[in-house]
N, C-alpha and C. Protein backbone atom coordinates (compact mmCIF):
# COMPACT_ATOMS: atom_id res chain seq x y z
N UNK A 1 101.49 121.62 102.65
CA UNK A 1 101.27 121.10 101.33
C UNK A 1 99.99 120.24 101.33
N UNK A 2 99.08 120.53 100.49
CA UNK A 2 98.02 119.72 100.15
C UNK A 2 98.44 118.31 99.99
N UNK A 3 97.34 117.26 99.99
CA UNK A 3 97.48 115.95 99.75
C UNK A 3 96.26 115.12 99.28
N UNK A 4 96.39 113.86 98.27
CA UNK A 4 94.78 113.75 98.13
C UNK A 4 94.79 112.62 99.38
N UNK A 5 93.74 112.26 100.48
CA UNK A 5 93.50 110.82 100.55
C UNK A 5 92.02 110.47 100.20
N UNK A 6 92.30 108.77 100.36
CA UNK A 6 91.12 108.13 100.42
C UNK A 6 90.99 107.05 101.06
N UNK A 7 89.31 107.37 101.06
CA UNK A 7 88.68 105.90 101.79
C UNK A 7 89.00 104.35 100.98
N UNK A 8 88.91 103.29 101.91
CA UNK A 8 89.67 102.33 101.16
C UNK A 8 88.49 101.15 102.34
N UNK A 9 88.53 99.92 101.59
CA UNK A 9 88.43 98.67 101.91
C UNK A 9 88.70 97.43 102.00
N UNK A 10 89.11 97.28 102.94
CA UNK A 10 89.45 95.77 103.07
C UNK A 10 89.27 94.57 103.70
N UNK A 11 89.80 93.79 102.50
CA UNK A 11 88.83 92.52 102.53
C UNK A 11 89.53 91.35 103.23
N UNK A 12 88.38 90.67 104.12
CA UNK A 12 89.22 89.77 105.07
C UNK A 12 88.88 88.32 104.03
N UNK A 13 89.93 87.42 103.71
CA UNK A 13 89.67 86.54 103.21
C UNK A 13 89.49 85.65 104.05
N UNK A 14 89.19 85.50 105.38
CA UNK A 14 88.84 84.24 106.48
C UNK A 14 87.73 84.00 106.53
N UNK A 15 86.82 85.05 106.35
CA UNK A 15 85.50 85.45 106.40
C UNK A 15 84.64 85.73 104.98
N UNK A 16 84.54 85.32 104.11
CA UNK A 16 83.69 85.14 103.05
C UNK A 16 84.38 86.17 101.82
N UNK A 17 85.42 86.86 102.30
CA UNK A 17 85.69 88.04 101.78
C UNK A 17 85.03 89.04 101.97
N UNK A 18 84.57 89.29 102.96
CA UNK A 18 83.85 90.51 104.03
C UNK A 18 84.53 91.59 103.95
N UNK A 19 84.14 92.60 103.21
CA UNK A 19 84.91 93.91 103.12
C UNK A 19 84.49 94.90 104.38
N UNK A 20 85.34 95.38 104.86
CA UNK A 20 85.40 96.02 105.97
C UNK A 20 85.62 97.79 105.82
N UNK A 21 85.33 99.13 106.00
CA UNK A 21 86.05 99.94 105.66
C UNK A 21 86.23 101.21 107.21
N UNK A 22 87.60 100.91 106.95
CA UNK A 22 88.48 101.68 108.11
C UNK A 22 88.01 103.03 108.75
N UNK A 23 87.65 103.31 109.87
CA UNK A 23 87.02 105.00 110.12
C UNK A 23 88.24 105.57 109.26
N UNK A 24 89.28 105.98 108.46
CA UNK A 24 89.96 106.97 108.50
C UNK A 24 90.10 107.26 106.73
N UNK A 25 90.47 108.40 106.21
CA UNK A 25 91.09 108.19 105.05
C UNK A 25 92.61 107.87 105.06
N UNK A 26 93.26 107.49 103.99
CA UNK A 26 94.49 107.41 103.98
C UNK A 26 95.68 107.88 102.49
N UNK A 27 96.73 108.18 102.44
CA UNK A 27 97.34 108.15 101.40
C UNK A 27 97.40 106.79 100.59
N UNK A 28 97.34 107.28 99.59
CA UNK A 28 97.34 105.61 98.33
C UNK A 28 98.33 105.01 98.43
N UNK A 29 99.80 105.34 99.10
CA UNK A 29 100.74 104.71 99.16
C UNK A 29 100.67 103.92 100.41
N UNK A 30 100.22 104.44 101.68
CA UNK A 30 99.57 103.17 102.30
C UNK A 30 98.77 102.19 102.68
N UNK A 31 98.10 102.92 101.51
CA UNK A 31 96.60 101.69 101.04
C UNK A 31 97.19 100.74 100.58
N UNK A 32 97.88 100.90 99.42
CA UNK A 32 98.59 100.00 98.33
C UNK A 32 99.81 99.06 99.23
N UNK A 33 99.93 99.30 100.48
CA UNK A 33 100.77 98.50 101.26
C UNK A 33 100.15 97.01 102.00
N UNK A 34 98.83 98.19 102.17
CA UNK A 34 97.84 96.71 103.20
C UNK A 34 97.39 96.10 102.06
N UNK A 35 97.55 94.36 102.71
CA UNK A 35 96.98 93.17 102.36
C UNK A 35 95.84 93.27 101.76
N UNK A 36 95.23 92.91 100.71
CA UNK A 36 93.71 92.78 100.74
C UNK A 36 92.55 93.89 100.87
N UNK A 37 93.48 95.28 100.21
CA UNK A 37 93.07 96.74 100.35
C UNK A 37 92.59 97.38 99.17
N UNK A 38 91.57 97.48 98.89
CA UNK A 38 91.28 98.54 97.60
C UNK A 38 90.83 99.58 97.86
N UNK A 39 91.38 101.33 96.95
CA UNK A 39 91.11 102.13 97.00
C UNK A 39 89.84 102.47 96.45
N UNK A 40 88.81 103.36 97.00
CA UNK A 40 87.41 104.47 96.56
C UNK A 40 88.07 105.24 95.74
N UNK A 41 88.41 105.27 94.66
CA UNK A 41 88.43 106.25 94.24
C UNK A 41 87.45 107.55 94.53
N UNK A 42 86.14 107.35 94.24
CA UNK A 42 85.35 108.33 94.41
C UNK A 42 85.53 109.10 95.56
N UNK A 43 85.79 108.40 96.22
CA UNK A 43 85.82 109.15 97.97
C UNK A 43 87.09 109.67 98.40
N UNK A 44 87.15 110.69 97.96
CA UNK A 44 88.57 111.19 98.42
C UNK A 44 88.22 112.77 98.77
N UNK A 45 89.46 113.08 99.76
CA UNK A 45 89.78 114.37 100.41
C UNK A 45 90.92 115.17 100.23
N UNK A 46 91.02 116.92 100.05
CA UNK A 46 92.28 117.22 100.16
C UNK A 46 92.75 117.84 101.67
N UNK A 47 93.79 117.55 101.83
CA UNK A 47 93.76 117.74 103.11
C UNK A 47 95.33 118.59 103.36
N UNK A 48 95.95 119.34 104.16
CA UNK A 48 97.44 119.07 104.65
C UNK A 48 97.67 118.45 105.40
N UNK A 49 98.86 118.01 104.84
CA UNK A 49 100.03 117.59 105.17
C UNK A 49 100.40 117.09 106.41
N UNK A 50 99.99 117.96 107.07
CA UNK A 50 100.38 118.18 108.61
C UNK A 50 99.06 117.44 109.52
N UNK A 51 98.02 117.66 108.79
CA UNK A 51 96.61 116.78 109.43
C UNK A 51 97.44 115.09 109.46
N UNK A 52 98.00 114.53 108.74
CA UNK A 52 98.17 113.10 108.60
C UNK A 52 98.93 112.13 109.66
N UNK A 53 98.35 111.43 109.96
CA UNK A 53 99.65 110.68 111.47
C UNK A 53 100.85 110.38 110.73
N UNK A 54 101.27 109.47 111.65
CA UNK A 54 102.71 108.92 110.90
C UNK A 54 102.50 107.86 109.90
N UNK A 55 101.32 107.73 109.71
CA UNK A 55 101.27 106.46 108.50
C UNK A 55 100.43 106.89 107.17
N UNK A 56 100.34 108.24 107.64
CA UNK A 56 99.52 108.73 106.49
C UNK A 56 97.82 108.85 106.48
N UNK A 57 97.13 108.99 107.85
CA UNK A 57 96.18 108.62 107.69
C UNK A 57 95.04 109.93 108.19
N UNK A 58 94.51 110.03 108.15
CA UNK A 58 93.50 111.08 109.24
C UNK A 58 91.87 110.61 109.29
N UNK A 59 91.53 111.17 110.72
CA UNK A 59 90.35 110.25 110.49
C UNK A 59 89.32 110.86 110.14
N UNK A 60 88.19 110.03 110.14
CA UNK A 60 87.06 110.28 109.47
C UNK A 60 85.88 110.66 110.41
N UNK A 61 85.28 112.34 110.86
CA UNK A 61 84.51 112.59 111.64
C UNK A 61 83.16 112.37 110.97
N UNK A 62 82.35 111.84 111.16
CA UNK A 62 81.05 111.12 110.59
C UNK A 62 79.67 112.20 111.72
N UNK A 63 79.23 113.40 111.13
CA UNK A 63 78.50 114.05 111.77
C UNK A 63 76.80 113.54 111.72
């Protein structure tokens, strides 16, 4: 089964609010879990199902 994810960032509030963004994409339902996380919309992938770890994530090969 297809799936959308996306790239996401998050922001450390210790540090100036320094947004950080994760090598991987992820499902929105575990974006929307982490602390201090906003979704790219723009940046998103379809992917299966089966590509995703156990938290929903797959990573991001940067050629």
């Amino acid at each position: 089964m297809k799936m959308t994810v996306y790239r996401y960032k998050v922001y450390d509030h210790q540090h100036d609010d320094l947004a950080h963004i994760p090598p991987h994409y992820a499902t929105r339902e575990y974006i929307e879990e982490l602390e201090g996380a906003t979704v790219i919309e723009y940046d998103s992938l379809e992917v299966d199902e089966s590509d995703l770890d156990t938290h929903g994530r797959i990573l991001v090969r940067e050629d």
